[in-house]
N, C-alpha and C. Protein backbone atom coordinates (compact mmCIF):
# COMPACT_ATOMS: atom_id res chain seq x y z
N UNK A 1 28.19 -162.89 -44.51
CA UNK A 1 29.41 -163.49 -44.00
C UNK A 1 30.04 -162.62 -42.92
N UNK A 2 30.30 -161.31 -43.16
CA UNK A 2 30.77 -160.17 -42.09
C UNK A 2 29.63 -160.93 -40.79
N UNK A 3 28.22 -160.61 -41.24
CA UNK A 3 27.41 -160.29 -39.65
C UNK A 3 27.92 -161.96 -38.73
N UNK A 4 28.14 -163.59 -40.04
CA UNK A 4 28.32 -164.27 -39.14
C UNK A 4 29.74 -164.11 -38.30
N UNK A 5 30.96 -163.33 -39.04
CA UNK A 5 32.09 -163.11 -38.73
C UNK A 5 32.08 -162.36 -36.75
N UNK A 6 31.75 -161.67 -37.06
CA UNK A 6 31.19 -160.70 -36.00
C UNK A 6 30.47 -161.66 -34.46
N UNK A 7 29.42 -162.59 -35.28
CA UNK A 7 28.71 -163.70 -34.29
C UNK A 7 30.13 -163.88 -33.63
N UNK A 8 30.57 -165.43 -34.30
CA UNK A 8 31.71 -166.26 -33.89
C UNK A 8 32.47 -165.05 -33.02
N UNK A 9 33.09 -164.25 -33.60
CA UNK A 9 34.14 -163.19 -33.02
C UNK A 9 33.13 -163.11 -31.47
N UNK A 10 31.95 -162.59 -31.03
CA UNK A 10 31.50 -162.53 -30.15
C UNK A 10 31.35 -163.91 -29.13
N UNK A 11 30.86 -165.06 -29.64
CA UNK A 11 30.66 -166.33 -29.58
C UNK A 11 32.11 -166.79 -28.47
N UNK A 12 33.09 -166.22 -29.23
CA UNK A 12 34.39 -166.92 -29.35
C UNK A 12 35.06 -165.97 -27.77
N UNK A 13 34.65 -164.73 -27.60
CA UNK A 13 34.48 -163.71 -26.23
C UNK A 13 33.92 -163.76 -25.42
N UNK A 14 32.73 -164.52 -25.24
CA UNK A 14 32.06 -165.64 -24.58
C UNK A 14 32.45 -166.32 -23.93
N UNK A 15 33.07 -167.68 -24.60
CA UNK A 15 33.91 -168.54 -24.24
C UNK A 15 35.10 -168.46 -23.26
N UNK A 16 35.79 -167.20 -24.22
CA UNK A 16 37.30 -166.90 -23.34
C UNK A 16 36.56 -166.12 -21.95
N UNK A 17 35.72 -165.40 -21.31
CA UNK A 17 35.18 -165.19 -20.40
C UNK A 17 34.52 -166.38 -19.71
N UNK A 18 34.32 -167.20 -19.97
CA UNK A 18 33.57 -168.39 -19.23
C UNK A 18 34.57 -169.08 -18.73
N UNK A 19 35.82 -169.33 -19.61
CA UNK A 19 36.90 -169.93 -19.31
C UNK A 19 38.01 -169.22 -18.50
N UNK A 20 38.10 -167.23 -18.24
CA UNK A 20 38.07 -166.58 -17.20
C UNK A 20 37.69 -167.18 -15.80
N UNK A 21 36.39 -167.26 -16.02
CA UNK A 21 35.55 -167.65 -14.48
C UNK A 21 35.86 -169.06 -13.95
N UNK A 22 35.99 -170.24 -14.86
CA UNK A 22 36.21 -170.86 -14.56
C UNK A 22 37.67 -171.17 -13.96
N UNK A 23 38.78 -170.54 -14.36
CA UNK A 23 40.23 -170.64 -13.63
C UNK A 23 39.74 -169.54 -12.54
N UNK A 24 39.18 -168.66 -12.66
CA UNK A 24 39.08 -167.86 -10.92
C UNK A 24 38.54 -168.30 -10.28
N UNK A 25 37.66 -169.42 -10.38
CA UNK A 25 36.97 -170.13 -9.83
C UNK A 25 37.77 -171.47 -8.91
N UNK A 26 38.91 -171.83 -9.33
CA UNK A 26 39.33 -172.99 -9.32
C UNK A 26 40.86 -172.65 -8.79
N UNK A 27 41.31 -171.64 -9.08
CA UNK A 27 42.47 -171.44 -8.87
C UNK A 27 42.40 -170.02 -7.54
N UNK A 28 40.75 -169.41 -7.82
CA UNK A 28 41.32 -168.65 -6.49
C UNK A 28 40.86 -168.98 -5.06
N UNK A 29 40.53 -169.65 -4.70
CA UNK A 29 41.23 -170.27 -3.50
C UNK A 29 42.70 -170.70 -3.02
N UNK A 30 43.09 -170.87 -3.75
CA UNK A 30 44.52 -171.63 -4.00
C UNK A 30 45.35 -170.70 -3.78
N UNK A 31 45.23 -169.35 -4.48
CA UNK A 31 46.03 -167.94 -4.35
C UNK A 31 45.76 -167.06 -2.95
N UNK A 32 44.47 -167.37 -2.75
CA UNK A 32 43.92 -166.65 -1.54
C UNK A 32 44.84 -167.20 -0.39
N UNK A 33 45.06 -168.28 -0.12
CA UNK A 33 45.44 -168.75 1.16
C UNK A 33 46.95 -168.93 0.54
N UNK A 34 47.67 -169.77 -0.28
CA UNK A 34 48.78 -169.44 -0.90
C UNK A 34 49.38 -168.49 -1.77
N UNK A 35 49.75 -167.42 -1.72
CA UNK A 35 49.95 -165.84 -2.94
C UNK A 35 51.03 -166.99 -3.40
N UNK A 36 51.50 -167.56 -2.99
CA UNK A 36 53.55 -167.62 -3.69
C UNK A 36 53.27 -169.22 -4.04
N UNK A 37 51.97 -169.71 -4.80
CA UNK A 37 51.67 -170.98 -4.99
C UNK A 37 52.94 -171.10 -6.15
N UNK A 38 53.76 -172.33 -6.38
CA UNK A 38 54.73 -172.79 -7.29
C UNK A 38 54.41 -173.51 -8.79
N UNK A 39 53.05 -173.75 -8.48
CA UNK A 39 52.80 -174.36 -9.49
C UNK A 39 51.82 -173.64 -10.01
N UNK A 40 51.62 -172.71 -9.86
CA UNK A 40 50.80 -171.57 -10.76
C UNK A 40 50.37 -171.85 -12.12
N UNK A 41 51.62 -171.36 -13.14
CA UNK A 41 51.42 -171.20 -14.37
C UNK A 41 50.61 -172.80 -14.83
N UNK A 42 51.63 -174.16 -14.43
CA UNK A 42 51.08 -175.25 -15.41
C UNK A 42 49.49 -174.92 -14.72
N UNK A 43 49.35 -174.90 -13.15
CA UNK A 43 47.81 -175.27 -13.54
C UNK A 43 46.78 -174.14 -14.32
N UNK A 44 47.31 -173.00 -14.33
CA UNK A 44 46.95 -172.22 -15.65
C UNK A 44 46.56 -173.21 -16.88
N UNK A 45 47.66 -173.41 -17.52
CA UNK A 45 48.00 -174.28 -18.56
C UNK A 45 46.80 -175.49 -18.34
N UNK A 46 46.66 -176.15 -17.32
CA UNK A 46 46.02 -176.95 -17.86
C UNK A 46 44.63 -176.66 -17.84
N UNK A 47 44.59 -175.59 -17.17
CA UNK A 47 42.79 -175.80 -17.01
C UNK A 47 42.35 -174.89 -18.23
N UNK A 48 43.39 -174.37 -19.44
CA UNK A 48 43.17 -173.50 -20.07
C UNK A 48 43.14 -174.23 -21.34
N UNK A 49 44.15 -175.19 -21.27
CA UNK A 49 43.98 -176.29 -22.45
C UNK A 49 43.11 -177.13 -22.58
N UNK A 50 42.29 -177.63 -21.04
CA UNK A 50 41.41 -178.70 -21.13
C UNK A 50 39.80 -177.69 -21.46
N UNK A 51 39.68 -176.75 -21.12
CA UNK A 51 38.47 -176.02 -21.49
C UNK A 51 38.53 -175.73 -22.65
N UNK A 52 39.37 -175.37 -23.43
CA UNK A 52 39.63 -174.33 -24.66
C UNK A 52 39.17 -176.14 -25.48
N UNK A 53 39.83 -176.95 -25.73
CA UNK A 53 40.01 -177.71 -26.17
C UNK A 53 39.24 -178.91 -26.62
N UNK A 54 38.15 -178.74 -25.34
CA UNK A 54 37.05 -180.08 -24.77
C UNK A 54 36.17 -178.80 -25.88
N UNK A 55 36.08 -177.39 -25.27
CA UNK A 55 34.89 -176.91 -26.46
C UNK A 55 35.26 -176.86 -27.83
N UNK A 56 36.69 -176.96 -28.78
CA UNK A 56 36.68 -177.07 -30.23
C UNK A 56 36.45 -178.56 -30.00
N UNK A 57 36.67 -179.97 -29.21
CA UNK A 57 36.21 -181.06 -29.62
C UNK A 57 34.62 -180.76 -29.97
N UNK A 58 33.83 -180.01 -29.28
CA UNK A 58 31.95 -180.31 -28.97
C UNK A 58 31.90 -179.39 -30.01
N UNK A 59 32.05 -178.32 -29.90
CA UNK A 59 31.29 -177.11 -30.65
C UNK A 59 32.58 -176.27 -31.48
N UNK A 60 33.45 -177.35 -32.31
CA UNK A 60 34.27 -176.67 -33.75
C UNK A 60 33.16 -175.92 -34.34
N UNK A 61 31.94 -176.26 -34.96
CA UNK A 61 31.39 -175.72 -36.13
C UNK A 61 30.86 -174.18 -35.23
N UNK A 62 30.81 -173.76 -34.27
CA UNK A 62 31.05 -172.66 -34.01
C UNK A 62 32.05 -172.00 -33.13
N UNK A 63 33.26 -172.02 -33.81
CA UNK A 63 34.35 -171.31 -33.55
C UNK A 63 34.90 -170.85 -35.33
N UNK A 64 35.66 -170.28 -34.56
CA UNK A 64 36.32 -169.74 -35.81
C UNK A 64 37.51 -170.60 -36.56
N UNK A 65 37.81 -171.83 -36.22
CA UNK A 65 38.56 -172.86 -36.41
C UNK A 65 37.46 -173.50 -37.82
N UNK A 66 36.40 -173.27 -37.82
CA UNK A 66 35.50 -174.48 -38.74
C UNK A 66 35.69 -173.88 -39.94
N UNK A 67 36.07 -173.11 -40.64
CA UNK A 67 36.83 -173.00 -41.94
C UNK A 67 38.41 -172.46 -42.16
N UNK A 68 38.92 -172.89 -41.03
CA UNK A 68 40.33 -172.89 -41.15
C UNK A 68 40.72 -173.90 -41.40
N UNK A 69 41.28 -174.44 -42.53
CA UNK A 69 41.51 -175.18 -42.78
C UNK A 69 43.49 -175.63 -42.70
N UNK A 70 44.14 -174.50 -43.14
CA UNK A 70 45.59 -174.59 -42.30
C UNK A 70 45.96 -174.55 -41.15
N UNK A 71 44.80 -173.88 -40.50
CA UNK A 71 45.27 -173.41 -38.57
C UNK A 71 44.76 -174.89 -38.15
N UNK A 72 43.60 -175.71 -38.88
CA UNK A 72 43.32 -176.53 -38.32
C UNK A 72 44.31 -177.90 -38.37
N UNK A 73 45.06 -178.18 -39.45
CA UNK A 73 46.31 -179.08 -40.00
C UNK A 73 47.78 -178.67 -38.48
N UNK A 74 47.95 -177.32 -38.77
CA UNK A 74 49.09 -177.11 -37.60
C UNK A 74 48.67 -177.27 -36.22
N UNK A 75 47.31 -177.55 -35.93
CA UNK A 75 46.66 -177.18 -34.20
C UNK A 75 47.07 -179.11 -34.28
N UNK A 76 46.62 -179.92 -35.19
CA UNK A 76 46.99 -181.44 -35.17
C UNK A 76 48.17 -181.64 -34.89
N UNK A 77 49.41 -181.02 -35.31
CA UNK A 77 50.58 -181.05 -35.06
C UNK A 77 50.74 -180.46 -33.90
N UNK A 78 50.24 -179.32 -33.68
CA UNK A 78 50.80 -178.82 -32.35
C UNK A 78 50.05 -179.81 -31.06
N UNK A 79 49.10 -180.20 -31.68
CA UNK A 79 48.58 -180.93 -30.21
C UNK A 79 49.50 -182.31 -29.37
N UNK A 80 50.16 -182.40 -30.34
CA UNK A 80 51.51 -183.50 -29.91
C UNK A 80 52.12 -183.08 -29.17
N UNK A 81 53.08 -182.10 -29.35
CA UNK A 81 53.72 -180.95 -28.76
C UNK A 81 53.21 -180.67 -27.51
N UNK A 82 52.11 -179.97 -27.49
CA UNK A 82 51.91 -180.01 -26.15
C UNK A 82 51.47 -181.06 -25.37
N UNK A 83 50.99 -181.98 -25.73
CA UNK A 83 50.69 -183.04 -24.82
C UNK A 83 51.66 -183.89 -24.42
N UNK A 84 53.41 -183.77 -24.89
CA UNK A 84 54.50 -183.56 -24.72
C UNK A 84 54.63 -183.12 -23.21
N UNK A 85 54.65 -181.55 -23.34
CA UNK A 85 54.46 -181.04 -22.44
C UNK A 85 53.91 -180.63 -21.01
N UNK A 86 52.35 -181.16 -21.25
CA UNK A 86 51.75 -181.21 -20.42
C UNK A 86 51.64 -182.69 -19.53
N UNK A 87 52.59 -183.87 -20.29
CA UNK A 87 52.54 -184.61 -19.41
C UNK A 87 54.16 -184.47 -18.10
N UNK A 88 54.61 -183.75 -19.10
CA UNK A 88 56.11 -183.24 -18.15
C UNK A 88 55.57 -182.88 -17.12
N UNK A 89 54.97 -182.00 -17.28
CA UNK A 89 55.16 -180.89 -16.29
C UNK A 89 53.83 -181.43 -15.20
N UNK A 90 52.74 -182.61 -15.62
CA UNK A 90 52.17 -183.38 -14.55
C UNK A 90 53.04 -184.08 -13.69
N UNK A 91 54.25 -185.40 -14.63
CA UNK A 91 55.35 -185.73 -13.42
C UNK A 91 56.40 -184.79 -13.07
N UNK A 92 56.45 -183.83 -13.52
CA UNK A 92 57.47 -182.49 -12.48
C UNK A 92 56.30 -182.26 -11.15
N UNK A 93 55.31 -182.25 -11.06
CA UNK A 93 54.61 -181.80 -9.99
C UNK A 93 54.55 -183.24 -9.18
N UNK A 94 54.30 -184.61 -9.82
CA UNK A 94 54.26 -185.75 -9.33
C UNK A 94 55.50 -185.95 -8.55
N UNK A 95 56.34 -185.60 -9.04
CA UNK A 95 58.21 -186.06 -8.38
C UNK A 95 58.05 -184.87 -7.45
N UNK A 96 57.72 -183.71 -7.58
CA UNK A 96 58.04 -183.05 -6.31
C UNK A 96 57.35 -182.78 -5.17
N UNK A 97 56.02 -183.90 -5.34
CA UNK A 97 55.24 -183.92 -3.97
C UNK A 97 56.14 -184.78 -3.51
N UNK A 98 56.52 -186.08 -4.12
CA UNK A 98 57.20 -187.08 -3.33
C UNK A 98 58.58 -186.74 -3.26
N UNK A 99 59.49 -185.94 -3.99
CA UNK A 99 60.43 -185.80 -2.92
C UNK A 99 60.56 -184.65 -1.99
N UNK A 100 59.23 -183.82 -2.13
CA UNK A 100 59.73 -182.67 -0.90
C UNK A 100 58.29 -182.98 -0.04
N UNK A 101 57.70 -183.67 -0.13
CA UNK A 101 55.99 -183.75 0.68
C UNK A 101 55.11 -182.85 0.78
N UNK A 102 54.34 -182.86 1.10
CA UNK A 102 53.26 -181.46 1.10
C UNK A 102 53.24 -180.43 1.69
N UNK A 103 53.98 -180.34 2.41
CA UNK A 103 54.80 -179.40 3.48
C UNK A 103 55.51 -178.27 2.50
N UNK A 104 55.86 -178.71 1.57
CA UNK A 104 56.77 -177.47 0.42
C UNK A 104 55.78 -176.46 -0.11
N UNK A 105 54.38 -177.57 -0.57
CA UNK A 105 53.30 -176.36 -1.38
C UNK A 105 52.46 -175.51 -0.04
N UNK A 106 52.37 -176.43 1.04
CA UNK A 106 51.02 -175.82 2.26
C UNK A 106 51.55 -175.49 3.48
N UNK A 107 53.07 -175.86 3.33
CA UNK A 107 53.84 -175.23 5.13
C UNK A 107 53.17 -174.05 5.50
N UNK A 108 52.69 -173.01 5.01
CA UNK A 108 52.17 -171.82 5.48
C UNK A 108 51.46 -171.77 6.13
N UNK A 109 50.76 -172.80 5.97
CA UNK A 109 48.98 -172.71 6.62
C UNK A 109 48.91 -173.48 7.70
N UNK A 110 47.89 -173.12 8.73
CA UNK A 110 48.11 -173.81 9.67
C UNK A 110 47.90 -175.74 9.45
N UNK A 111 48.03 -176.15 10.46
CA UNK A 111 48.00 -177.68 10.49
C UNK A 111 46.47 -178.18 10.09
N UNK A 112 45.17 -177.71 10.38
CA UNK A 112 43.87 -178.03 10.16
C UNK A 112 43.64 -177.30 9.10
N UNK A 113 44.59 -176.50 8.00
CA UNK A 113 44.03 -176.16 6.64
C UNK A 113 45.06 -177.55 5.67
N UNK A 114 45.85 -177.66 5.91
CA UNK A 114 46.65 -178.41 5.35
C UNK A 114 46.56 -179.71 4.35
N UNK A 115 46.07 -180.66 5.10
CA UNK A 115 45.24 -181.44 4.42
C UNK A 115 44.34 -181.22 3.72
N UNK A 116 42.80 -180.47 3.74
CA UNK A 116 42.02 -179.91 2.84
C UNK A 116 42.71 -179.85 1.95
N UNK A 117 43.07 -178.97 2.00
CA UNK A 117 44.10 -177.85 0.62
C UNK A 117 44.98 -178.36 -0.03
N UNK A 118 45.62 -179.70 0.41
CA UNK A 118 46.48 -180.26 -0.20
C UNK A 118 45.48 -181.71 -1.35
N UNK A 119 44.97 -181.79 -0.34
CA UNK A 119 43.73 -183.10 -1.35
C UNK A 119 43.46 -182.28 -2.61
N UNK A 120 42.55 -180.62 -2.45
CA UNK A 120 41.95 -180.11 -3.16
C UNK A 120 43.24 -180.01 -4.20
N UNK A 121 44.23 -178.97 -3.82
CA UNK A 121 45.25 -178.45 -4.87
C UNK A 121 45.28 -179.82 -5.98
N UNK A 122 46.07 -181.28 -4.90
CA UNK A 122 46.39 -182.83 -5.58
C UNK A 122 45.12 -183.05 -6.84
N UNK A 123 44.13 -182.99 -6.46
CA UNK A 123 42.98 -182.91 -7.15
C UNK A 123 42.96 -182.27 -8.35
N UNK A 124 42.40 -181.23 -8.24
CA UNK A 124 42.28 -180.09 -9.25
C UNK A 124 43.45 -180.29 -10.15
N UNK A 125 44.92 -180.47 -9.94
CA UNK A 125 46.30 -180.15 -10.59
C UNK A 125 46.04 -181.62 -11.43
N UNK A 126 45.43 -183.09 -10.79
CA UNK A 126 45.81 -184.12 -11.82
C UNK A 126 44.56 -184.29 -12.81
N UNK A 127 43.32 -183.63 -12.32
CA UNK A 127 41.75 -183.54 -12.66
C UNK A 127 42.04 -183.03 -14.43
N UNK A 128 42.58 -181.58 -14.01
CA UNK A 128 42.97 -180.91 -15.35
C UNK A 128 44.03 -181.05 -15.97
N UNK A 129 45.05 -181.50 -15.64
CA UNK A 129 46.17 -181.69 -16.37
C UNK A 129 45.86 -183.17 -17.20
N UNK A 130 45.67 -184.18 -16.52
CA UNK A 130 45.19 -185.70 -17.28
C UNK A 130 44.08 -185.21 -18.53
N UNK A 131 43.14 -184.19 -17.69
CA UNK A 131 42.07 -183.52 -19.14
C UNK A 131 42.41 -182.95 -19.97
N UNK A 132 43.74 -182.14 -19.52
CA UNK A 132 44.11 -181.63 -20.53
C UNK A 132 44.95 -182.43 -21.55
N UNK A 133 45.80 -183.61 -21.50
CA UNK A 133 46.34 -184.35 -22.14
C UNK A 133 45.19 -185.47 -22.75
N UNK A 134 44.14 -185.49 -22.04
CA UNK A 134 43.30 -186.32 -22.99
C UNK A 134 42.58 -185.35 -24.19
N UNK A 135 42.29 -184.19 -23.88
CA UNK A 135 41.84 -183.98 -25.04
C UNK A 135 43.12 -183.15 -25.96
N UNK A 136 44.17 -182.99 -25.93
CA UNK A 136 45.08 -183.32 -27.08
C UNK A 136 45.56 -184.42 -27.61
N UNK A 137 44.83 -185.56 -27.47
CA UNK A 137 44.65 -186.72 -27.62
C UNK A 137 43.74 -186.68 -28.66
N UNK A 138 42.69 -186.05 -28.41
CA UNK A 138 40.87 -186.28 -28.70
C UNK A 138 40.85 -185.31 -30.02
N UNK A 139 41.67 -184.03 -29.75
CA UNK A 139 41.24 -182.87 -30.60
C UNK A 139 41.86 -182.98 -32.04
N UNK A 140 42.59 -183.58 -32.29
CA UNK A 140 43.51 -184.08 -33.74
C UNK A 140 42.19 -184.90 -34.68
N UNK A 141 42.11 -185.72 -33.89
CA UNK A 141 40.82 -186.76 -34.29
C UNK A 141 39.32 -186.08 -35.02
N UNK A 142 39.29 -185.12 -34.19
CA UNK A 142 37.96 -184.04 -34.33
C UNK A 142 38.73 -183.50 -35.44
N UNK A 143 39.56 -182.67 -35.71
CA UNK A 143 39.87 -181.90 -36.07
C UNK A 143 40.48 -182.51 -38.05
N UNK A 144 40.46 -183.83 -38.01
CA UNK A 144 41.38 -184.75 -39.09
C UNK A 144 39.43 -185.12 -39.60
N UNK A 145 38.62 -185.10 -38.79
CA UNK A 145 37.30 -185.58 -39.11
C UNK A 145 36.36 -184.50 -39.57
N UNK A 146 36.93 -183.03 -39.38
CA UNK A 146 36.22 -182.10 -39.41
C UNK A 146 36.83 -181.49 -40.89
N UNK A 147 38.01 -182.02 -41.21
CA UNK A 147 38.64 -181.50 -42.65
C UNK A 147 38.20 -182.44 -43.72
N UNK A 148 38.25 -183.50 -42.83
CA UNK A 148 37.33 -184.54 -44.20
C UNK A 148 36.47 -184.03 -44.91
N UNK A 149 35.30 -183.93 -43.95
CA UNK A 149 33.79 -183.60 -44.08
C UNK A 149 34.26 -182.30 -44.74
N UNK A 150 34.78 -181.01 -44.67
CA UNK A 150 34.83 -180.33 -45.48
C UNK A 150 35.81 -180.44 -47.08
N UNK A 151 36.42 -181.32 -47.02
CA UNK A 151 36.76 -181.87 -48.05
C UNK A 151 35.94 -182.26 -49.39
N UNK A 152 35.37 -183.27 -48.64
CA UNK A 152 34.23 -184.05 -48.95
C UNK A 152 32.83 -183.72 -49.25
N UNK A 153 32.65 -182.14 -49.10
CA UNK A 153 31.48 -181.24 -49.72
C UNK A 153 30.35 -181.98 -48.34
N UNK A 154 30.43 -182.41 -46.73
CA UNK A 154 30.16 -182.22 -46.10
C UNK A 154 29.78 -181.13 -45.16
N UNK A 155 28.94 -180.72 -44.65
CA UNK A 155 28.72 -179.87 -43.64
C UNK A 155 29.41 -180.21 -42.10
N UNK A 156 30.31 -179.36 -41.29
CA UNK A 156 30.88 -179.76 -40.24
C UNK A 156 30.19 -179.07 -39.07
């Protein structure tokens, strides 16, 4: 039990490094040409919720969630909560393209980066945030199906 403890624990360091690369991946462009980007943190948030989240939907039975059985009851509750949240803070970014225009997030840059960068940012910000509210949607479901089965003298 320790050596599988140890796996997962590694398994699970893995992950949070993949999910590293993938926000530097995605978000540094965005910093490179914008340092003083405004919407920073949510798209943090979402690309951190929709990765973290999409992998306990696929691969619970290796994380450290697959015999938690209380963390897994409060993550159902909390997934409300944030998907609460994360749809706020999609129309806080929605209301303030349209009332300040794209000119507020990309004025910096010249006129022929502007557009690019504004499609890409528009992109990426509704890509992961909608993902991220679908799978706190998705992950309760997994997670209400994954307590059964261990309930139920199933394998999860």
């Amino acid at each position: 039990m320790l050596k599988n403890t140890a796996l997962l624990a590694r398994l699970e360091l893995v992950w949070w490094l993949i999910t590293a690369i993938i926000v530097a991946i995605i978000l540094g462009p965005i910093l490179y040409k914008l340092p003083d980007y405004q919407f920073l943190w949510p798209n943090l948030v979402f690309i951190l919720v929709m990765v973290t989240f999409t992998r306990y939907i696929f691969f619970l039975k290796y994380t450290f969630l697959a015999t938690w059985r209380n963390i897994k009851v409060a993550i159902i509750f909390l997934c409300i909560f944030i998907a609460f949240l994360l749809v706020q803070e999609i129309n806080l970014f929605q209301t303030f393209l349209d009332e300040n225009g794209v000119e507020a997030i990309v004025g910096s840059l010249p006129r022929t980066e502007q557009g690019p960068m504004m499609k890409f940012i528009k992109s990426e910000m509704l890509l992961f945030g909608v993902g991220a509210v679908i799978t706190c949607g998705v992950l309760p479901l997994r997670l209400v199906v994954s307590i059964w089965r261990r309930w139920n003298g199933y394998e999860d």
